[in-house]
Protein backbone atom coordinates (compact mmCIF):
# COMPACT_ATOMS: atom_id res chain seq x y z
CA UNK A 1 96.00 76.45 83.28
CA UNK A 2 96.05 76.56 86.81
CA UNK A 3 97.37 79.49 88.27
CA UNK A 4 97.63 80.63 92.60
CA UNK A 5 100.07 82.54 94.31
CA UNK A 6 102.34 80.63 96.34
CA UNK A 7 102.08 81.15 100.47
CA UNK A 8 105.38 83.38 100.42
CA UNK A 9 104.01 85.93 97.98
CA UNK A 10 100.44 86.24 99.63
CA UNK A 11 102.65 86.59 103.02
CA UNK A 12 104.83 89.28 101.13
CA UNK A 13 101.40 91.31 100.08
CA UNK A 14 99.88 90.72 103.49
CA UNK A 15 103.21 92.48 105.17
CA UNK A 16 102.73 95.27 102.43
CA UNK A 17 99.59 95.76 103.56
CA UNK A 18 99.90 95.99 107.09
CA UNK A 19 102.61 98.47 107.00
CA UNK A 20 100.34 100.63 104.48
CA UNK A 21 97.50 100.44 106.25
CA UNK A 22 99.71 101.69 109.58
CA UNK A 23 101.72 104.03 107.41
CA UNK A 24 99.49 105.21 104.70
CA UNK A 25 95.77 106.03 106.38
CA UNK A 26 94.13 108.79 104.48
CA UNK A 27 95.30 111.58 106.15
CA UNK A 28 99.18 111.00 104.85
CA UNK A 29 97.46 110.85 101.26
CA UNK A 30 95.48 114.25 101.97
CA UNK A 31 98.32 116.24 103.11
CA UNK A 32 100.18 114.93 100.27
CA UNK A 33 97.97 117.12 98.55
CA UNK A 34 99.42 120.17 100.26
CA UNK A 35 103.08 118.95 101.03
CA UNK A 36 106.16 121.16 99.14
CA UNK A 37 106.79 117.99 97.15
CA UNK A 38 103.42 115.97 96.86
CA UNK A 39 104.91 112.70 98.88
CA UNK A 40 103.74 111.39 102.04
CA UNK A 41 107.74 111.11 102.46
CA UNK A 42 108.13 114.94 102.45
CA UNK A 43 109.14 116.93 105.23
CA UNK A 44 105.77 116.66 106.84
CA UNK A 45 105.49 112.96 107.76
CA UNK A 46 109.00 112.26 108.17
CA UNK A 47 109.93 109.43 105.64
CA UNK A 48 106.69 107.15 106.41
CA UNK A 49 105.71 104.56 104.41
CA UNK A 50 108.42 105.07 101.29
CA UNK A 51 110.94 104.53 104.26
CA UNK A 52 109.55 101.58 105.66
CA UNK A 53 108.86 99.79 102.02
CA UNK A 54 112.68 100.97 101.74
CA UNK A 55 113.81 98.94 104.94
CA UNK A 56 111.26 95.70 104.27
CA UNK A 57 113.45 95.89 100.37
CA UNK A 58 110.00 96.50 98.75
CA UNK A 59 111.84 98.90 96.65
CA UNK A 60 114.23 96.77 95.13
CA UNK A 61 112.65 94.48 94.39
CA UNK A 62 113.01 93.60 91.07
CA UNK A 63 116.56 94.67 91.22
CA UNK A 64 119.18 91.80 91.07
CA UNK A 65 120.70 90.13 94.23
CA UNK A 66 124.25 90.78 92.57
CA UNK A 67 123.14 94.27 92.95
CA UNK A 68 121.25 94.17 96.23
CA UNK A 69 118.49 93.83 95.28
CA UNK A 70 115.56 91.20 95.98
CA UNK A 71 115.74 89.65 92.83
CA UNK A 72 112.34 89.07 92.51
CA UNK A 73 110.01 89.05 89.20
CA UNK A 74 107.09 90.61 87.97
CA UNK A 75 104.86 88.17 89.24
CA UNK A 76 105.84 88.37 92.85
CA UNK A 77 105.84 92.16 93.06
CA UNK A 78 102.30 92.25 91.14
CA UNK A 79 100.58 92.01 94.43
CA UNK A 80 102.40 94.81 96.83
CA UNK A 81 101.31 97.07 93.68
CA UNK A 82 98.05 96.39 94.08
CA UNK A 83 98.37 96.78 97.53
CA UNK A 84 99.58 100.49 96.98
CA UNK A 85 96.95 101.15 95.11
CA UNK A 86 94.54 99.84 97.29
CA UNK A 87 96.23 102.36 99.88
CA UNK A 88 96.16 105.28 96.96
CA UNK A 89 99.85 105.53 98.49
CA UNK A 90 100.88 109.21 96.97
CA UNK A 91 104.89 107.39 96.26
CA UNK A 92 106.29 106.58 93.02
CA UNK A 93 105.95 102.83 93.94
CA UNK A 94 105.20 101.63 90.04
CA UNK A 95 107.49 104.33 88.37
CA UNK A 96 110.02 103.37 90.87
CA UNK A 97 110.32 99.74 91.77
CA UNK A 98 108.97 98.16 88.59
CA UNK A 99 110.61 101.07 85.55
CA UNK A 100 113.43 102.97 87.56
CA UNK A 101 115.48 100.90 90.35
CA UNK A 102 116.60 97.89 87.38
CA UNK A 103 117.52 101.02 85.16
CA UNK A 104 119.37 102.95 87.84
CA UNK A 105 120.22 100.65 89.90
CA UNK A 106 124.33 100.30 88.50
CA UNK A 107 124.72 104.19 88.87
CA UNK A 108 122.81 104.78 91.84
CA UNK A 109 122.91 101.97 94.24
CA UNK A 110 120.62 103.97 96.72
CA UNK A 111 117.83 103.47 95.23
CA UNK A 112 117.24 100.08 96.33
CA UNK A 113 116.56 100.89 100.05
CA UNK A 114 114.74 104.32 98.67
CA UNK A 115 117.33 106.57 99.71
CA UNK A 116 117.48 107.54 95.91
CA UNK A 117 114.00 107.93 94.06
CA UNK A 118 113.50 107.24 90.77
CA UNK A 119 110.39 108.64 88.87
CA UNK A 120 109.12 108.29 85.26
CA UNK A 121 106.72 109.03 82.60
CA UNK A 122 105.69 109.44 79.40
CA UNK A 123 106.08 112.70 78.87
CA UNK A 124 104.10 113.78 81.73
CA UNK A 125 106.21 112.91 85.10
CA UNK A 126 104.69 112.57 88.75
CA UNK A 127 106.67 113.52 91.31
CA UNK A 128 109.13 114.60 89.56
CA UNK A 129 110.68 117.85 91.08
CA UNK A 130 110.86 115.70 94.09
CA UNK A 131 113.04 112.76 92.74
CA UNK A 132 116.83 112.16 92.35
CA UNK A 133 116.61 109.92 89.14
CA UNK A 134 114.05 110.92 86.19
CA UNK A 135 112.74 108.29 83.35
CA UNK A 136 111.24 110.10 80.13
CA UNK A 137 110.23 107.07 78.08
CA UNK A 138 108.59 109.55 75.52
CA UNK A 139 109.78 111.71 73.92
CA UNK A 140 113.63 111.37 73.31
CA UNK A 141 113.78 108.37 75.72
CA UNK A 142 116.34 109.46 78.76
CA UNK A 143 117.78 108.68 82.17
CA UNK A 144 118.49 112.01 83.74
CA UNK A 145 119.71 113.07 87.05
CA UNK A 146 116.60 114.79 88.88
CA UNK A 147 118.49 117.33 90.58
CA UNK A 148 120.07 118.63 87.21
CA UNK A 149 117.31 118.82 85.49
CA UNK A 150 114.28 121.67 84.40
CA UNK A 151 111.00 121.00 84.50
CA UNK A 152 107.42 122.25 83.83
CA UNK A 153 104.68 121.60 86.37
CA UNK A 154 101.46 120.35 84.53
CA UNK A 155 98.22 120.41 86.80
CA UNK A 156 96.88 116.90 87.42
CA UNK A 157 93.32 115.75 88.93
CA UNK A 158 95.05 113.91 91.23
CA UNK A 159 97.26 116.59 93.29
CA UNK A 160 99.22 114.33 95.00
CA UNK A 161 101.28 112.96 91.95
CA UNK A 162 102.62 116.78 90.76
CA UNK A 163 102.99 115.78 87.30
CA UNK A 164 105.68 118.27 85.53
CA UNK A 165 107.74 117.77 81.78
CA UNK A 166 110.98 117.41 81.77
CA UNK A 167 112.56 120.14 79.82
CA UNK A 168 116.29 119.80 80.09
CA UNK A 169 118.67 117.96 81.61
CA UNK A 170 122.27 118.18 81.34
CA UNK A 171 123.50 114.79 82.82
CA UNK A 172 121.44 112.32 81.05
CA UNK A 173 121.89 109.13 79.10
CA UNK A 174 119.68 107.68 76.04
CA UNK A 175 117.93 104.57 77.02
CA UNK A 176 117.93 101.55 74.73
CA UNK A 177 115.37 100.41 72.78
CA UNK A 178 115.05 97.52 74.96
CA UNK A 179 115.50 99.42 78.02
CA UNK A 180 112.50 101.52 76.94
CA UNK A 181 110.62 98.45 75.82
CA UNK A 182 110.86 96.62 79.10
CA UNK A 183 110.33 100.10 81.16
CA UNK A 184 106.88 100.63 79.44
CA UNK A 185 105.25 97.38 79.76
CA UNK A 186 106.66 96.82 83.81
CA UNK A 187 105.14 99.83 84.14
CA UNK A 188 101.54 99.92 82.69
CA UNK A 189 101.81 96.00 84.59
CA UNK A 190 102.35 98.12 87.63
CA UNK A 191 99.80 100.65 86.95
CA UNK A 192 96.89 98.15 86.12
CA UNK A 193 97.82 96.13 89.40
CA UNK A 194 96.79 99.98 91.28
CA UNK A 195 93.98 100.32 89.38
CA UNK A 196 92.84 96.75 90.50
CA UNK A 197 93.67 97.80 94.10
CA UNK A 198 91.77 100.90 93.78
CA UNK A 199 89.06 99.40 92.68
CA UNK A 200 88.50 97.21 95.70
CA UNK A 201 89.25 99.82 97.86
CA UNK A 202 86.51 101.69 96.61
CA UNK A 203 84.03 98.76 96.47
CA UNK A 204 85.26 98.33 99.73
CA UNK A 205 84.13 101.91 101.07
CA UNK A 206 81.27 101.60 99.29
CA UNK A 207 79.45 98.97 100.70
CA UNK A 208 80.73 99.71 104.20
CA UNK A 209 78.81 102.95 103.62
CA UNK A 210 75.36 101.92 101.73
CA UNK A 211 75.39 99.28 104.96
CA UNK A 212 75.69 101.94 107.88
CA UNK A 213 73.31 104.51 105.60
CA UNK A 214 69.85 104.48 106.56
CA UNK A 215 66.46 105.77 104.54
CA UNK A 216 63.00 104.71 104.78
CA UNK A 217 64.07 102.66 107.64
CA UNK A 218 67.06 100.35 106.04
CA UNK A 219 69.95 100.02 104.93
CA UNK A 220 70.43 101.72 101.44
CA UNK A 221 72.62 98.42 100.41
CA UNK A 222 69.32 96.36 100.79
CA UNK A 223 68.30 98.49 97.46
CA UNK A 224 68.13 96.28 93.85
CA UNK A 225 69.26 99.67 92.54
CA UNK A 226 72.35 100.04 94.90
CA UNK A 227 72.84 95.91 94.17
CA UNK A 228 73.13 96.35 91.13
CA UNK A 229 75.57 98.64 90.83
CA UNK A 230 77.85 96.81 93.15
CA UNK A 231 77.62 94.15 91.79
CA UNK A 232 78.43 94.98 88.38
CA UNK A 233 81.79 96.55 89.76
CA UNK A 234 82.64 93.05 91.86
CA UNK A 235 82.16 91.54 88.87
CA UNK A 236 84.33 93.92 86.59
CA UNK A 237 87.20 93.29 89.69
CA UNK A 238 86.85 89.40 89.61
CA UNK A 239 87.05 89.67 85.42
CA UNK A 240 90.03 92.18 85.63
CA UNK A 241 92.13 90.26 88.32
CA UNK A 242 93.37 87.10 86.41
CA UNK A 243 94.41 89.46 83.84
CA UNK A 244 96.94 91.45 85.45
CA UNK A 245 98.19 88.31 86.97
CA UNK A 246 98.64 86.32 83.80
CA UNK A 247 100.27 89.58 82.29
CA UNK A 248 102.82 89.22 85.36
CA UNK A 249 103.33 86.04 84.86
CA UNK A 250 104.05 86.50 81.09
CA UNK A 251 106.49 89.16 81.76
CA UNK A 252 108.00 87.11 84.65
CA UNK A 253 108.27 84.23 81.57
CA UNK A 254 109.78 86.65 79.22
CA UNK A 255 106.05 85.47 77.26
CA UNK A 256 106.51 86.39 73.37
CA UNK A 257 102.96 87.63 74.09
CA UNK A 258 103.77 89.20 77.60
CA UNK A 259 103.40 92.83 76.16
CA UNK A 260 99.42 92.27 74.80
CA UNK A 261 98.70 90.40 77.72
CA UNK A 262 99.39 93.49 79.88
CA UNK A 263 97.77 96.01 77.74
CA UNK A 264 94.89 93.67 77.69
CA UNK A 265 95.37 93.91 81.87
CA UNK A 266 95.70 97.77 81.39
CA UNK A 267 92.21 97.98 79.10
CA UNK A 268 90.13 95.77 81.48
CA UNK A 269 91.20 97.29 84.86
CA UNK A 270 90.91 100.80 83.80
CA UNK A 271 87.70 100.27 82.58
CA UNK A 272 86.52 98.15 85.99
CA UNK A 273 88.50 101.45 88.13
CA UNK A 274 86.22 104.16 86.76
CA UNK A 275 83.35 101.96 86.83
CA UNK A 276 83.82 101.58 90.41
CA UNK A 277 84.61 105.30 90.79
CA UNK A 278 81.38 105.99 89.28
CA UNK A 279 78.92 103.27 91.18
CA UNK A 280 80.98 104.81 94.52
CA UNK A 281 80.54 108.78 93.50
CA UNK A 282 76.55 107.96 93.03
CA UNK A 283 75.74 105.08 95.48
CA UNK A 284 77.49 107.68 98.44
CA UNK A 285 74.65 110.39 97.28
CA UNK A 286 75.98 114.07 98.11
CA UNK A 287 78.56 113.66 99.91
CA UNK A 288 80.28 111.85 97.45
CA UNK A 289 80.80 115.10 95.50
CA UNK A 290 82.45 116.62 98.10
CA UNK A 291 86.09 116.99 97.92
CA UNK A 292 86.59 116.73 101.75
CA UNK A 293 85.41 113.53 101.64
CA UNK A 294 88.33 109.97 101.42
CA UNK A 295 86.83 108.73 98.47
CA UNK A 296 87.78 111.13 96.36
CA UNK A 297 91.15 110.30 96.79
CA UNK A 298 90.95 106.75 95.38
CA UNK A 299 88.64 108.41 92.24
CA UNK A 300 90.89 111.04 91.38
CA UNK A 301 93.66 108.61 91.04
CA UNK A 302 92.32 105.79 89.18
CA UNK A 303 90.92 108.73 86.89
CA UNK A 304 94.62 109.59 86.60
CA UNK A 305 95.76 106.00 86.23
CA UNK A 306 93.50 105.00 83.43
CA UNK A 307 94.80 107.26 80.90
CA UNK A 308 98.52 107.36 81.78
CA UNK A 309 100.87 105.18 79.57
CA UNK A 310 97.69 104.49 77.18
CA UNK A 311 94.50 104.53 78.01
CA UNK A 312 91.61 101.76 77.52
CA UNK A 313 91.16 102.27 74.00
CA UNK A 314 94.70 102.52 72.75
CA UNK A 315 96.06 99.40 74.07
CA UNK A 316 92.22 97.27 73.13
CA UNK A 317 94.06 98.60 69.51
CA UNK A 318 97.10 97.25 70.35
CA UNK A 319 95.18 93.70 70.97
CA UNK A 320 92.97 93.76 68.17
CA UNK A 321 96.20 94.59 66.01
CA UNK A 322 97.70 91.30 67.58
CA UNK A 323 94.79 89.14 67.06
CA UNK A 324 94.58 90.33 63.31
CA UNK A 325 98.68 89.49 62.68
CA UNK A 326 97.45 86.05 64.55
CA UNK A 327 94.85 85.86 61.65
């Protein structure tokens, strides 16, 4: 099958982009870190980058026209989530546009222009103390209001996503099993489009560096050993990428096979993101350990990424399960 991206979605992701790389340099995702609510929209930046995906309708995306929404699918938000995660933008951009805003959307109209946040998880919830609208898609599957609700703040490698368990809420709602269905598989679509973006990213850093770092008299990128590594995660990228876009296309289809083809998108690009953490952490040397330094930002969440919603190994079960029934 032949499959591209037609000239209005690569225009769409090349907007997305551009207003991320103006609104989301890595000092907004560093002093999300530190900010009272973990968000580069938090009192310290002003509104930034979740306001300005607001205003472009980023963040309703996949929300019907009827209900002012975009009314776009899964395959033509796939790219602006890679583009976030290329960005490491520190926003609930996957648990909002692709699980939350179609689930919220009918009681809380706001949350197509972002001036109501929805989060979600499974248990485990970023940024959820900061939010107006909480998912739990595991346990007890709910739709709660944010400000009603108790939580429990869980530590997280990556500090920007404050990750916290939802233990009460009195103004909730039981989602449907297809509610919950649809929620979990946008979502780990959304999650292995970041990782993909992440993964460039740090490719990206990467060989900017190994070219401007000198020893012996050259360029440390003119090293088979620093190659290779490279090379190896370009490679993992290029393998990962049709993946996530034939699992957005598949849930864009309503595909009877949708949900393995995005756990198989979920498998590959978590393994590819913490390959390319890895080659990046070793091919910077020592200053790749140090926490002060960008990269880490783009390792700590792909670390995060990989395992939330299933990690590598639990959904390659869920294919091998599938290709077993097929037998």
């Amino acid at each position: 099958m032949e499959f591209g991206f037609t000239e209005d979605q690569l225009a769409f992701r090349d907007a997305v982009r551009d207003l991320l790389a103006k609104e989301c340099p890595p000092s907004v995702v560093r002093a999300a870190w530190t900010n009272a609510d973990g968000r580069s929209g938090g009192a310290t930046s002003g509104g930034g980058a979740w306001h300005a995906l607001g205003a472009m309708g980023v963040l309703g995306a996949l929300v019907p026209e009827s209900a002012g929404g975009l009314g776009l699918s899964e395959l033509d938000v796939v790219l602006l989530a890679e583009e976030t995660g290329r960005a490491a933008l520190p926003e609930p951009f996957v648990e909002h546009v692709f699980v939350g805003a179609p689930l919220a959307v009918d009681d809380h109209p706001g949350v197509v222009t972002g001036d109501v946040t929805v989060t979600a998880g499974d248990p485990l919830i970023p940024w959820a103390v900061s939010a107006d609208v909480v998912v739990r898609l595991d346990p007890d599957p709910v739709i709660a209001l944010g400000t009603d609700a108790k939580f429990d703040a869980v530590s997280s490698v990556d500090g920007a996503r404050r990750l916290a368990r939802l233990v009460d809420a009195t103004e909730s709602r039981p989602l449907t099993r297809e509610e919950l269905s649809g929620a979990f598989w946008r979502g780990n679509l959304g999650y292995a489009a970041q990782l993909l973006g992440l993964s460039r990213q740090m490719l990206d850093l990467t060989v900017g560096y190994t070219v401007d770092r000198k020893q012996f008299g050259a360029a440390i990128g003119s090293f088979q050993a620093i190659k290779h590594q490279l090379a190896n995660v370009r490679v993992g990228i290029e393998f990962a990428a049709p993946l996530v876009y034939r699992a957005a296309h598949s849930l864009a289809a309503d595909a009877p096979d949708a949900a393995v083809h995005v756990s198989m998108a979920k498998a590959q690009t978590a393994d590819v993101a913490k390959l390319a953490a890895r080659a990046a952490l070793q091919c910077h040397g020592a200053i790749g350990y140090s926490y002060e330094y960008d990269l880490h930002l783009w390792m700590k969440r792909a670390w995060a990424l990989a395992g939330a919603w299933g990690d590598a190994a639990w959904h390659r079960e869920r294919v091998a399960r599938a290709i077993l029934d097929v037998k």
